[in-house]
Structure formats: C-alpha cells, structure tokens
PDB file of N, CA and C in Angstrom:
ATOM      1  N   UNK A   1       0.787 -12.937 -20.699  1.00  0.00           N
ATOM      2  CA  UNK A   1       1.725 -12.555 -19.666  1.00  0.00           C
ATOM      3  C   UNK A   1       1.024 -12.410 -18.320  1.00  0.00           C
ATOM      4  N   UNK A   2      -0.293 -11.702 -18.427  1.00  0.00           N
ATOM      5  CA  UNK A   2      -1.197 -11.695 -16.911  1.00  0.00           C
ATOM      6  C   UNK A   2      -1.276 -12.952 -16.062  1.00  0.00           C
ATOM      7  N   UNK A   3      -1.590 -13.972 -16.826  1.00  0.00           N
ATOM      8  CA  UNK A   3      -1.836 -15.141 -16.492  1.00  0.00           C
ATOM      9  C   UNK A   3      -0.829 -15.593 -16.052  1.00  0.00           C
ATOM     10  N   UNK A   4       0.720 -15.810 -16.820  1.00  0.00           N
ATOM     11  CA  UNK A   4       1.781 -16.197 -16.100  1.00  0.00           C
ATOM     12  C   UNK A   4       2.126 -15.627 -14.730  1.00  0.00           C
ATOM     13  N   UNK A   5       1.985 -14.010 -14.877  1.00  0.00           N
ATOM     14  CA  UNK A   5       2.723 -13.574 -13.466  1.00  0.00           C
ATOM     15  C   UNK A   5       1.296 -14.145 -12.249  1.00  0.00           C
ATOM     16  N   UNK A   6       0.268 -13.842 -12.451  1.00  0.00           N
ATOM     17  CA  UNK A   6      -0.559 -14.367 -11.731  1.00  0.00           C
ATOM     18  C   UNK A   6      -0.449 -15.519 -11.312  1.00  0.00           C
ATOM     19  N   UNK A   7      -0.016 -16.826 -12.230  1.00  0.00           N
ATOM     20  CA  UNK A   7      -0.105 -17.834 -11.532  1.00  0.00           C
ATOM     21  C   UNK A   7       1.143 -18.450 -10.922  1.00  0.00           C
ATOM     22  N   UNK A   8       2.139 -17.274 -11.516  1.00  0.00           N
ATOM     23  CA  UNK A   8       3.481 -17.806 -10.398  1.00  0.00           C
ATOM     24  C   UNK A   8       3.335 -17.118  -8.626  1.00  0.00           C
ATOM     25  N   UNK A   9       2.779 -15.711  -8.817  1.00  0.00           N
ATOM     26  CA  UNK A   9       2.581 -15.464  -7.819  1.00  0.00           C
ATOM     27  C   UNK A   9       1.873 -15.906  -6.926  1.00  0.00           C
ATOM     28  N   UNK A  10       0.600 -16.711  -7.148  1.00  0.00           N
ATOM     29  CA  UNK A  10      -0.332 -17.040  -6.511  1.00  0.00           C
ATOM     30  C   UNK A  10       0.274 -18.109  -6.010  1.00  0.00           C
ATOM     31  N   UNK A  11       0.815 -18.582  -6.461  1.00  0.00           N
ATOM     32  CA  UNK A  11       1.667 -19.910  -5.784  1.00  0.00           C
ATOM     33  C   UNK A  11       2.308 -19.944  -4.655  1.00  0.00           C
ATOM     34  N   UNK A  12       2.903 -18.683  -4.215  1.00  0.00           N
ATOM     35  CA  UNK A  12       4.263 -18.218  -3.255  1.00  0.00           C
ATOM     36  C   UNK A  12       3.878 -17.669  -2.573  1.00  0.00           C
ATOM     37  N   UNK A  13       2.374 -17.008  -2.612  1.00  0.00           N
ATOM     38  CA  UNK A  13       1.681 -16.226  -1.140  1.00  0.00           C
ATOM     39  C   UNK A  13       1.130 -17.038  -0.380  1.00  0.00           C
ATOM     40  N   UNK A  14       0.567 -16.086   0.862  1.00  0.00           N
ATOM     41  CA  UNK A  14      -0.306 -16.811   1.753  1.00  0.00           C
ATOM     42  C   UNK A  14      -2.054 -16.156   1.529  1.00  0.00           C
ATOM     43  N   UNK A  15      -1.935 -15.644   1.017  1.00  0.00           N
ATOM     44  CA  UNK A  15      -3.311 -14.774   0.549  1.00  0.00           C
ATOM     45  C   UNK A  15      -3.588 -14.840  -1.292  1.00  0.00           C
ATOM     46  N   UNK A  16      -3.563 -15.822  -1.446  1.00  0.00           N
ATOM     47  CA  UNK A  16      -3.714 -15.882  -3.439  1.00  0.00           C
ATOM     48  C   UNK A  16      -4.955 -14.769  -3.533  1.00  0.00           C
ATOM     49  N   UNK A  17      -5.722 -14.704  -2.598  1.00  0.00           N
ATOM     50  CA  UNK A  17      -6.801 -13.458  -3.468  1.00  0.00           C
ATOM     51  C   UNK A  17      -6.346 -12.123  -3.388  1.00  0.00           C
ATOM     52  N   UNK A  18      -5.492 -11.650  -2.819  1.00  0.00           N
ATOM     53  CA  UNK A  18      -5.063 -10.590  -2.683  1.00  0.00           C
ATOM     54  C   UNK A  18      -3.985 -10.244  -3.885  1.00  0.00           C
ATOM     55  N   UNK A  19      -4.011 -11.111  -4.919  1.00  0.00           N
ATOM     56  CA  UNK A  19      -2.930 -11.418  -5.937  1.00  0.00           C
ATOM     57  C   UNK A  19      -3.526  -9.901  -7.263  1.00  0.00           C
ATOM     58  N   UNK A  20      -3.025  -9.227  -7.686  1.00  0.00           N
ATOM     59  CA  UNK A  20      -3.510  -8.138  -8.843  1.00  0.00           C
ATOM     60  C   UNK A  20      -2.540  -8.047  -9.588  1.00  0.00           C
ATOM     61  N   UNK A  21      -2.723  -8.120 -10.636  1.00  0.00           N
ATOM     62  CA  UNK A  21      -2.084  -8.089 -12.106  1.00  0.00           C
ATOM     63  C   UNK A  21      -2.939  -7.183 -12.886  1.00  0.00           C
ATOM     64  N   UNK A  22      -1.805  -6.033 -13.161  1.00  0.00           N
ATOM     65  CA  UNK A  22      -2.481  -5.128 -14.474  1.00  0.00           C
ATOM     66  C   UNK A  22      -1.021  -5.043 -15.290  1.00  0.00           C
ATOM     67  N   UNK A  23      -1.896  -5.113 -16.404  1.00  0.00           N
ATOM     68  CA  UNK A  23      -0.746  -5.095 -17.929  1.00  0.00           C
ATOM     69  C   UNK A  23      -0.708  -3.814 -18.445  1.00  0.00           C
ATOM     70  N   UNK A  24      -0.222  -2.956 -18.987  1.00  0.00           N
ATOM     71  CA  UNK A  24      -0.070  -1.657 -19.592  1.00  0.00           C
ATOM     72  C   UNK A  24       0.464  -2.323 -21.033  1.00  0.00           C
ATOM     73  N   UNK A  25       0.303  -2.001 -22.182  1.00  0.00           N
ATOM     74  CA  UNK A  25       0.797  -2.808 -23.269  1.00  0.00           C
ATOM     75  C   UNK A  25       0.696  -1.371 -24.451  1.00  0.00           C
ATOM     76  N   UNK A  26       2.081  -1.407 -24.871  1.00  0.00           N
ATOM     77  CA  UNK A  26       2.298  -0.321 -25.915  1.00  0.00           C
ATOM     78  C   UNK A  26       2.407  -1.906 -26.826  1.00  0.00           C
ATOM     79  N   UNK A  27       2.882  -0.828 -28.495  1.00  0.00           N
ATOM     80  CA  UNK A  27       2.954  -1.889 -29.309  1.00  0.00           C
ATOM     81  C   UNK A  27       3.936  -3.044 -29.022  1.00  0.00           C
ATOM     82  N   UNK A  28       5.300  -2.141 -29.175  1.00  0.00           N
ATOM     83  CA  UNK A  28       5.939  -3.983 -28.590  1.00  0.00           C
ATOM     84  C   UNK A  28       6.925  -3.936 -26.943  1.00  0.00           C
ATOM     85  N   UNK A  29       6.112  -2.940 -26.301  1.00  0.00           N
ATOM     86  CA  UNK A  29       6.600  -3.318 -24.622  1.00  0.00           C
ATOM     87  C   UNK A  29       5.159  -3.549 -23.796  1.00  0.00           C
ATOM     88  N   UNK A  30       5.358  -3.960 -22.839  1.00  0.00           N
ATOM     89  CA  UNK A  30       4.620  -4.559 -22.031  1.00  0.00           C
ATOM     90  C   UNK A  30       5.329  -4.027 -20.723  1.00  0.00           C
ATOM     91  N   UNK A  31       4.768  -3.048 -19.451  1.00  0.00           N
ATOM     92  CA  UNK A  31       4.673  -3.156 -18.347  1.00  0.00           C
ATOM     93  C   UNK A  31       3.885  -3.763 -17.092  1.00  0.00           C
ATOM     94  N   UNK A  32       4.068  -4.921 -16.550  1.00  0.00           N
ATOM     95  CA  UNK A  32       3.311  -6.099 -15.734  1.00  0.00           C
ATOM     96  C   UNK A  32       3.588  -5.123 -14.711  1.00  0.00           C
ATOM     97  N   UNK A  33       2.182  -4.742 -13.399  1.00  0.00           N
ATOM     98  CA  UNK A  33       2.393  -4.790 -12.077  1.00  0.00           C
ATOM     99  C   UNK A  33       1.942  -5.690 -11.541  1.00  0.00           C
ATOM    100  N   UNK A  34       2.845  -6.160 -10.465  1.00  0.00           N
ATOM    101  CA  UNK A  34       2.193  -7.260  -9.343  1.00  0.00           C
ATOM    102  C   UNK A  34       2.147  -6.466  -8.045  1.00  0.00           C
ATOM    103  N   UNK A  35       0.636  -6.616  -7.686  1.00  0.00           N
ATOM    104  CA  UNK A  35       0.410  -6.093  -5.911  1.00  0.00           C
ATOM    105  C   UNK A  35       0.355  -7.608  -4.984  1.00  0.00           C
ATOM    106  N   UNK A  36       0.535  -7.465  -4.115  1.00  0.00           N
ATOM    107  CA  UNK A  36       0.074  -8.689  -3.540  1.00  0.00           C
ATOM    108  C   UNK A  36       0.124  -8.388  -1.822  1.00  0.00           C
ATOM    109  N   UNK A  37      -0.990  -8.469  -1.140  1.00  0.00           N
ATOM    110  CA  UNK A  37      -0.706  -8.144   0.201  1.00  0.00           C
ATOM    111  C   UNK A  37       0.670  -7.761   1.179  1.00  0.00           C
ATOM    112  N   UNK A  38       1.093  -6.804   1.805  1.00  0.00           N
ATOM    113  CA  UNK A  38       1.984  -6.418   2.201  1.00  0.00           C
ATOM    114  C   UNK A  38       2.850  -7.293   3.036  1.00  0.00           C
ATOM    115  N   UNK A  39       2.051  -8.331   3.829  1.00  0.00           N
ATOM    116  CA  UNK A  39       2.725  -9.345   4.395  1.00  0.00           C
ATOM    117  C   UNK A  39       3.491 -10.317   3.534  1.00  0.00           C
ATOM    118  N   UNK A  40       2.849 -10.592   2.106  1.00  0.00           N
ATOM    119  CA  UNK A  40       3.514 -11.307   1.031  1.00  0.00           C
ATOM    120  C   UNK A  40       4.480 -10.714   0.683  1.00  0.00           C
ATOM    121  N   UNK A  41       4.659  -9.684   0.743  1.00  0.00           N
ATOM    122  CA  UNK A  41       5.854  -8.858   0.001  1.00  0.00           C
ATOM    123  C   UNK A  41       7.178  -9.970  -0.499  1.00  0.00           C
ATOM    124  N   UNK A  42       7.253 -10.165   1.039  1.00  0.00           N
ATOM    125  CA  UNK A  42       8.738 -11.324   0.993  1.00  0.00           C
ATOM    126  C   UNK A  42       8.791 -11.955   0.616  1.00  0.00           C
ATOM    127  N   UNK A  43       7.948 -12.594   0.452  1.00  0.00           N
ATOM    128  CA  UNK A  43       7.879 -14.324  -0.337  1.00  0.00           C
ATOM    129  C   UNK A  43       7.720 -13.788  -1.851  1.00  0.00           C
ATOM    130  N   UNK A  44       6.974 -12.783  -2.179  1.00  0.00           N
ATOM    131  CA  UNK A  44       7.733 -12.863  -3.728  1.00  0.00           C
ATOM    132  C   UNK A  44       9.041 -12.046  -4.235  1.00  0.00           C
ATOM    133  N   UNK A  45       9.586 -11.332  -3.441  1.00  0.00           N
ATOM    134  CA  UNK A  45      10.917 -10.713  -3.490  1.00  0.00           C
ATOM    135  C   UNK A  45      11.869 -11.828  -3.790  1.00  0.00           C
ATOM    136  N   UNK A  46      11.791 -12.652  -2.340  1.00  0.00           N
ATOM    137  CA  UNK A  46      12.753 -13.801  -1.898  1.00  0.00           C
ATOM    138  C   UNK A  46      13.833 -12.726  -1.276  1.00  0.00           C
ATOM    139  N   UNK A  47      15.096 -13.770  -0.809  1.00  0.00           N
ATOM    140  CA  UNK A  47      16.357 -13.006  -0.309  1.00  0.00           C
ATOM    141  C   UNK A  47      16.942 -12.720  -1.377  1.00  0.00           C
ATOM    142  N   UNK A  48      17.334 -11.405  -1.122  1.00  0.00           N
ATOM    143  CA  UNK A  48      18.278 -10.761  -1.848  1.00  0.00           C
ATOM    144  C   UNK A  48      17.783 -10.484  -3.166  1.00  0.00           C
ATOM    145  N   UNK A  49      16.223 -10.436  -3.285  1.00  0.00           N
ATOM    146  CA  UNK A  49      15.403 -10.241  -4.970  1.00  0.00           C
ATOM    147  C   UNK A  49      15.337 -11.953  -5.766  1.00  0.00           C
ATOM    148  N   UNK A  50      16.086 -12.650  -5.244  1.00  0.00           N
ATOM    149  CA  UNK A  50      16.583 -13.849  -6.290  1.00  0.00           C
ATOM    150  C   UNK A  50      14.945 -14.425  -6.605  1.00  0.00           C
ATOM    151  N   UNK A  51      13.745 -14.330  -6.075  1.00  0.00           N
ATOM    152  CA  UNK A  51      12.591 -14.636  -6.369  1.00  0.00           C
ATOM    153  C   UNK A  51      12.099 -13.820  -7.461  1.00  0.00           C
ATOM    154  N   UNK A  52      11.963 -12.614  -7.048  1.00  0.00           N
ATOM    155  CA  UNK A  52      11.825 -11.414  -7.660  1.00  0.00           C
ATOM    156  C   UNK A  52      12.341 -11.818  -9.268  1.00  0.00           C
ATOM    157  N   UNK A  53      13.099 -12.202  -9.509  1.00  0.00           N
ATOM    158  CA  UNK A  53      14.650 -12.089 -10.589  1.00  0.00           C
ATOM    159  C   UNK A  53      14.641 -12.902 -11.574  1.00  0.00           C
ATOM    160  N   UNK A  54      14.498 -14.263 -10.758  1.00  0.00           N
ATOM    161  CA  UNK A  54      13.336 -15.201 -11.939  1.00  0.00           C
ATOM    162  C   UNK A  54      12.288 -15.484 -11.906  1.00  0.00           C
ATOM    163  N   UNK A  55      11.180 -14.503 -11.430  1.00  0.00           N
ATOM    164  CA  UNK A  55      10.075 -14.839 -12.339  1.00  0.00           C
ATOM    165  C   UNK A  55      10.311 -13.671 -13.140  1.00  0.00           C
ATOM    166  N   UNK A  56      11.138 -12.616 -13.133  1.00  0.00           N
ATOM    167  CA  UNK A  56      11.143 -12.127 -14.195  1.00  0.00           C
ATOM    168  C   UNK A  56      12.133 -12.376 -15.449  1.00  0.00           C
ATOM    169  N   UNK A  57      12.903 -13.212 -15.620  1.00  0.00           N
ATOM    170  CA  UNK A  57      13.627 -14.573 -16.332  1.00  0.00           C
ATOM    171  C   UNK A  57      12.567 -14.701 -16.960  1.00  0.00           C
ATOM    172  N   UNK A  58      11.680 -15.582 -16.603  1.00  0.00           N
ATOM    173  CA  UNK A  58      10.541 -16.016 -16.532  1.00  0.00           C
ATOM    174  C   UNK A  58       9.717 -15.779 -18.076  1.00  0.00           C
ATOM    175  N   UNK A  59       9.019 -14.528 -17.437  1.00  0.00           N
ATOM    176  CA  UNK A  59       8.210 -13.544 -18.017  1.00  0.00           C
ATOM    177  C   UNK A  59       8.883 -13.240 -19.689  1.00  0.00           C
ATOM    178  N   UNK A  60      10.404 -12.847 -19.388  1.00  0.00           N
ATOM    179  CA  UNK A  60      10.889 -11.946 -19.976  1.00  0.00           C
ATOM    180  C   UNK A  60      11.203 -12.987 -21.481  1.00  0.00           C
ATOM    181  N   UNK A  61      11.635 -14.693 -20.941  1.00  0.00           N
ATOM    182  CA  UNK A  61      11.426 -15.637 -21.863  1.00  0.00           C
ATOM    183  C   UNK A  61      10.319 -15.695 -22.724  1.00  0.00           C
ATOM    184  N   UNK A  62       9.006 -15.795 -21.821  1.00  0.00           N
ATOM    185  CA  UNK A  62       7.548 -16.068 -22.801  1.00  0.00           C
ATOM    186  C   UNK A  62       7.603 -14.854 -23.930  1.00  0.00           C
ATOM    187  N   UNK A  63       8.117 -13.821 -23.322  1.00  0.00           N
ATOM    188  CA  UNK A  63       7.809 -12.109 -24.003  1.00  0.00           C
ATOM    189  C   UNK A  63       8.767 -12.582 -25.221  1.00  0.00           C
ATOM    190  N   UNK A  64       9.803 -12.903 -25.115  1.00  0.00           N
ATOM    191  CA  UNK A  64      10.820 -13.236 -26.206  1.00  0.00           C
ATOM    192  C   UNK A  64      10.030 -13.931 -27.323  1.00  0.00           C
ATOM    193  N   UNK A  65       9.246 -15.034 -26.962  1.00  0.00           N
ATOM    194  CA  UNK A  65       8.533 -15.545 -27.470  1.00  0.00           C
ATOM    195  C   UNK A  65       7.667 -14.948 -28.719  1.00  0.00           C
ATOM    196  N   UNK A  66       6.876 -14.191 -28.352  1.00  0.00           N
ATOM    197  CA  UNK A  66       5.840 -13.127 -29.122  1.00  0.00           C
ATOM    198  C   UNK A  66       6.725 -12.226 -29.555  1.00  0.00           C
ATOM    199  N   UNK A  67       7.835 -11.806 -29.066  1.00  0.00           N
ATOM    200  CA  UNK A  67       9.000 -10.470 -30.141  1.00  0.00           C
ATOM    201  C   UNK A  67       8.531  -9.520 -29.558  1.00  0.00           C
ATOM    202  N   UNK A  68       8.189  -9.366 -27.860  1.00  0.00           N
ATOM    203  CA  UNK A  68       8.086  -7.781 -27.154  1.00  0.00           C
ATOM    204  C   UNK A  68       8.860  -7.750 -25.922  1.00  0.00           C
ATOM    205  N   UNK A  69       9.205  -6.578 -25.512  1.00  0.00           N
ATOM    206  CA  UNK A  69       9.640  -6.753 -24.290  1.00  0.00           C
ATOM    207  C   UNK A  69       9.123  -6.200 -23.223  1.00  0.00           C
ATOM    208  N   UNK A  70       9.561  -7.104 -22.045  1.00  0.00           N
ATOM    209  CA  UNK A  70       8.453  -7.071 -21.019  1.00  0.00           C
ATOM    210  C   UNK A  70       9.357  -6.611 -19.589  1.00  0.00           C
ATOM    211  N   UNK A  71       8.654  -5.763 -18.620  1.00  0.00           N
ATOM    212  CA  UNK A  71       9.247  -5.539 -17.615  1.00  0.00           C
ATOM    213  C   UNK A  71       8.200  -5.895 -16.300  1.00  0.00           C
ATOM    214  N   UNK A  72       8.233  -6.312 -15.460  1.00  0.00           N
ATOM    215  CA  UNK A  72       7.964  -6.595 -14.271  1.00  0.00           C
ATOM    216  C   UNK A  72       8.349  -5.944 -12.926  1.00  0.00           C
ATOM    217  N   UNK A  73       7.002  -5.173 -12.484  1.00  0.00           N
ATOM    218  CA  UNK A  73       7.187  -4.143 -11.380  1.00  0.00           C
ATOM    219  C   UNK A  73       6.949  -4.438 -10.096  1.00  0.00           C
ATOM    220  N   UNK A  74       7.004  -5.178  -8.960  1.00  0.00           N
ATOM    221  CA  UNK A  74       6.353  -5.671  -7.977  1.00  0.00           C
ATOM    222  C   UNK A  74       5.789  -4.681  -7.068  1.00  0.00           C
ATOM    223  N   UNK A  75       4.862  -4.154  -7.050  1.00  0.00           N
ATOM    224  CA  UNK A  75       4.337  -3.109  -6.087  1.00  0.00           C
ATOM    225  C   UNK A  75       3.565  -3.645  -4.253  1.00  0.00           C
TER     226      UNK A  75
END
C-alpha cells in the first residue's frame, strides 16, 4: 500500500521529494498518511476532493485485494 500511495502521489506534485508515506497497520486495518509539501496540497486534493477520492478508490481496491481495510489520511 506505501508504495502505491507514494507513487500516485509523486506523480501529481511539484516537489516528489517532499512526498512521506507512513503506514500504521493493525491486523486487518491499515491507516496510510500522505504529507506532501504545503504548496502541493492542491494538486493532491484536486477540486472539490475528486483527486483526493480516487486515489483512495484506488488504495481501498488493492486493500480489498489482501482482505483489509484501508483508510487514507492526507496531511
């Protein structure tokens, strides 16, 4: 899951090194944070969250995958 949100995010900024992913992982949930420079904020929100919304679609598919569920926090 690190790897996914990482490499969708890194895609949509203007600063990819400023990109941080930490996983918190109980047995079958998973809490993802994404930081990403404050100027990026927007570009991974998008308008109105709709960025925001599917990559957590996204995420929440692969998680389906393995049988946990996953939430996505954008900080």
């Amino acid at each position: 899951m690190k790897e996914l949100v990482e490499i969708l995010a890194r895609s949509l900024v203007d600063h990819p090194d400023q990109v941080r992913v930490n996983v918190m992982e109980q047995e079958k949930f998973l809490l993802v944070e994404l930081r990403v420079a404050p100027e990026d904020m927007g570009k991974v929100i998008g308008k109105q969250g709709r960025i925001a919304k599917a990559m957590r679609t996204v995420v929440k598919a692969a998680a389906t995958k393995q049988k946990k569920r996953v939430t996505v926090e954008i900080i």
